[in-house]
C-alpha atoms as a PDB file:
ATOM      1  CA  UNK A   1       3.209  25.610   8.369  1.00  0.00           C
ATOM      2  CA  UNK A   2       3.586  21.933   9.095  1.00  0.00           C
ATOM      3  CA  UNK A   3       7.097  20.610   7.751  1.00  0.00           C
ATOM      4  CA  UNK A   4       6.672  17.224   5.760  1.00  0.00           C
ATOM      5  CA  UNK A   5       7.987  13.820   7.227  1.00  0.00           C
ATOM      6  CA  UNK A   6      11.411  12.883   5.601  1.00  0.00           C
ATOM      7  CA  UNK A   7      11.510  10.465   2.833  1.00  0.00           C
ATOM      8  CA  UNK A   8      13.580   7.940   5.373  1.00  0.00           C
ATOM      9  CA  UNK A   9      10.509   7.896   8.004  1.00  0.00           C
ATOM     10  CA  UNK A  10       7.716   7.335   5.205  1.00  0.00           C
ATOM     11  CA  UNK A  11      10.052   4.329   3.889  1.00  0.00           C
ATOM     12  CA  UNK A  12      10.575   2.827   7.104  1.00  0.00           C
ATOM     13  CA  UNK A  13       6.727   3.056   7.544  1.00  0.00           C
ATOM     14  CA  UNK A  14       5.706   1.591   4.117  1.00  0.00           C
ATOM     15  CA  UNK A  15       8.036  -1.771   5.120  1.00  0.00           C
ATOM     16  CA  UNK A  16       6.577  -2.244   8.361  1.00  0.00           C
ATOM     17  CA  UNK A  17       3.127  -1.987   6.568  1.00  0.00           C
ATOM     18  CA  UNK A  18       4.157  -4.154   3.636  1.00  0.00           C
ATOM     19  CA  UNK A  19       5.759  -6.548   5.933  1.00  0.00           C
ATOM     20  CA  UNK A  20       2.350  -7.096   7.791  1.00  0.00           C
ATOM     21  CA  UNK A  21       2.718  -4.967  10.970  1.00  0.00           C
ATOM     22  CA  UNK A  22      -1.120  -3.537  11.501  1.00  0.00           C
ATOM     23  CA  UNK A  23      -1.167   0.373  10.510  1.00  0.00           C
ATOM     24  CA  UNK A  24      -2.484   0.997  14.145  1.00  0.00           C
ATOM     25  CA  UNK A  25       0.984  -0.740  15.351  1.00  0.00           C
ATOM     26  CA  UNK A  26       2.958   1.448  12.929  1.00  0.00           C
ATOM     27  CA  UNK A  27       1.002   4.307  14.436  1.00  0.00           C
ATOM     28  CA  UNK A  28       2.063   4.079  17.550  1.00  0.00           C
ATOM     29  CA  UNK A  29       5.880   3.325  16.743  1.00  0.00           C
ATOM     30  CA  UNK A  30       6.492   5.979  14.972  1.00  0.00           C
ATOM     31  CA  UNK A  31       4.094   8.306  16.287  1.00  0.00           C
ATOM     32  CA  UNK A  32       2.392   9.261  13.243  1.00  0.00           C
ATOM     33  CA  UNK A  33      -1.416   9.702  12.454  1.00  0.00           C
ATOM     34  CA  UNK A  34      -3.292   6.553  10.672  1.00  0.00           C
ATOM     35  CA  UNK A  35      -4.771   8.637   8.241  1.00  0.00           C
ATOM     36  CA  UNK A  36      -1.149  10.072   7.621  1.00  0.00           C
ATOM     37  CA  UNK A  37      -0.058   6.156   7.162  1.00  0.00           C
ATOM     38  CA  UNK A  38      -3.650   5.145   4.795  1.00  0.00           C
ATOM     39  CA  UNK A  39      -2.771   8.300   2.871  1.00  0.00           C
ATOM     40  CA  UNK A  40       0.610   6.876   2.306  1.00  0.00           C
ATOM     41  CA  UNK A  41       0.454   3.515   1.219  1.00  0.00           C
ATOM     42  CA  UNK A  42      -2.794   4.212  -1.060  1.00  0.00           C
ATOM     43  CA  UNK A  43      -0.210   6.485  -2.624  1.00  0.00           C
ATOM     44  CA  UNK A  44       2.403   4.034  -2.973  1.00  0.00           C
ATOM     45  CA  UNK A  45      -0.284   1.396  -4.146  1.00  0.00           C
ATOM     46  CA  UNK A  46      -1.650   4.179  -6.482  1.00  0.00           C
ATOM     47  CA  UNK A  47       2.204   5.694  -7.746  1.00  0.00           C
ATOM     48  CA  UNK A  48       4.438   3.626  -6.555  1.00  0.00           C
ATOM     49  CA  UNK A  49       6.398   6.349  -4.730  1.00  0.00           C
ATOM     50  CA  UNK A  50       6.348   7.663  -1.310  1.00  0.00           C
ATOM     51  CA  UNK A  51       7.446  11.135  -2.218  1.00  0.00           C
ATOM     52  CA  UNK A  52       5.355  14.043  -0.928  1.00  0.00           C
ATOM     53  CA  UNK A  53       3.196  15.665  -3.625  1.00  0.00           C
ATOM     54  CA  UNK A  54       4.413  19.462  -4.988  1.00  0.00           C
ATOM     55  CA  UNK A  55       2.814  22.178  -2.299  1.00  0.00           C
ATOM     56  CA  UNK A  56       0.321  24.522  -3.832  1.00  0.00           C
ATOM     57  CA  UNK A  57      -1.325  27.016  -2.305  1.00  0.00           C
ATOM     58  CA  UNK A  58      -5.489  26.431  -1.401  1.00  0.00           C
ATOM     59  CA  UNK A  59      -8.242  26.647  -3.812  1.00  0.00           C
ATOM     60  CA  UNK A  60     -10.180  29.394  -3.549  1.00  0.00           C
ATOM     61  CA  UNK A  61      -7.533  31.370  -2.179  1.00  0.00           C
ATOM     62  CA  UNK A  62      -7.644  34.483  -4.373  1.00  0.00           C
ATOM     63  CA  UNK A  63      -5.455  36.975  -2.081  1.00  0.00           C
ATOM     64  CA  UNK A  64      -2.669  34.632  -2.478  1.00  0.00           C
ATOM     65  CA  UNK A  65       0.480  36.085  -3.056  1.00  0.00           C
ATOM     66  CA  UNK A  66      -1.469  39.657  -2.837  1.00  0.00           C
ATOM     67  CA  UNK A  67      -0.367  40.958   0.318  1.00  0.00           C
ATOM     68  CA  UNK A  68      -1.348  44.450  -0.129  1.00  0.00           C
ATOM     69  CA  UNK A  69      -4.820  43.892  -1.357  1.00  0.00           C
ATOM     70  CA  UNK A  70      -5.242  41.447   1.703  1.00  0.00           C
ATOM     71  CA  UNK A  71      -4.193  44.488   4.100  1.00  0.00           C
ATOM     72  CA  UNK A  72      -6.677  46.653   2.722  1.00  0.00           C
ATOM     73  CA  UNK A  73      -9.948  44.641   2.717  1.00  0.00           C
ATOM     74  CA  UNK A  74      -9.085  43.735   6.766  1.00  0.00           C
ATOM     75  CA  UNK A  75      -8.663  47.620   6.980  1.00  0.00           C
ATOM     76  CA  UNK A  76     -11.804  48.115   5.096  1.00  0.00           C
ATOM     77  CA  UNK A  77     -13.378  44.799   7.715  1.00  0.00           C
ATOM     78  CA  UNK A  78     -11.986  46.314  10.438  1.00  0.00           C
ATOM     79  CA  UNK A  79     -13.208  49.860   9.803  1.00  0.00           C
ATOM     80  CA  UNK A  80     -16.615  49.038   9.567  1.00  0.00           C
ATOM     81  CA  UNK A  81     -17.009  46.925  12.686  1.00  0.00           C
ATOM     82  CA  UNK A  82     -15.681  49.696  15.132  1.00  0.00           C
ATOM     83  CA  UNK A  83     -18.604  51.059  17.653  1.00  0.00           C
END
């Protein structure tokens, strides 16, 4: 699972970028993606906060948190694909 940039690093970022250094310059700097640094300030522009948003789990994801049903339908896949 990727760990989230600190709250420090996405500040820093958001003042270069509100200063007027280019995103692609910012990029570089600190090493992260553009579309990491868009998502950011249209979030900031949007909220006005640069804190991550709550982690959920996927939509669509119906085994979640169902471990044991999970095991028994790759059983079940892996049965029925043996030669």
């Amino acid at each position: 699972m990727v760990s989230p940039y600190s709250q420090d690093i996405r500040e820093r970022a958001l003042s270069l970028i509100t200063n007027g250094m280019s995103i692609n310059h910012v990029s570089r700097l600190l090493n992260i993606s553009r579309p990491t640094l868009h998502k950011w300030r249209d979030r900031y522009l949007l909220t006005g906060s640069t804190v991550p948003l709550a982690s959920v789990p996927p939509r669509g994801c119906s085994f979640y948190g169902k471990s044991s049903s999970f095991s028994i339908v790759v059983k079940d896949i892996n049965y029925s694909y043996r030669i």
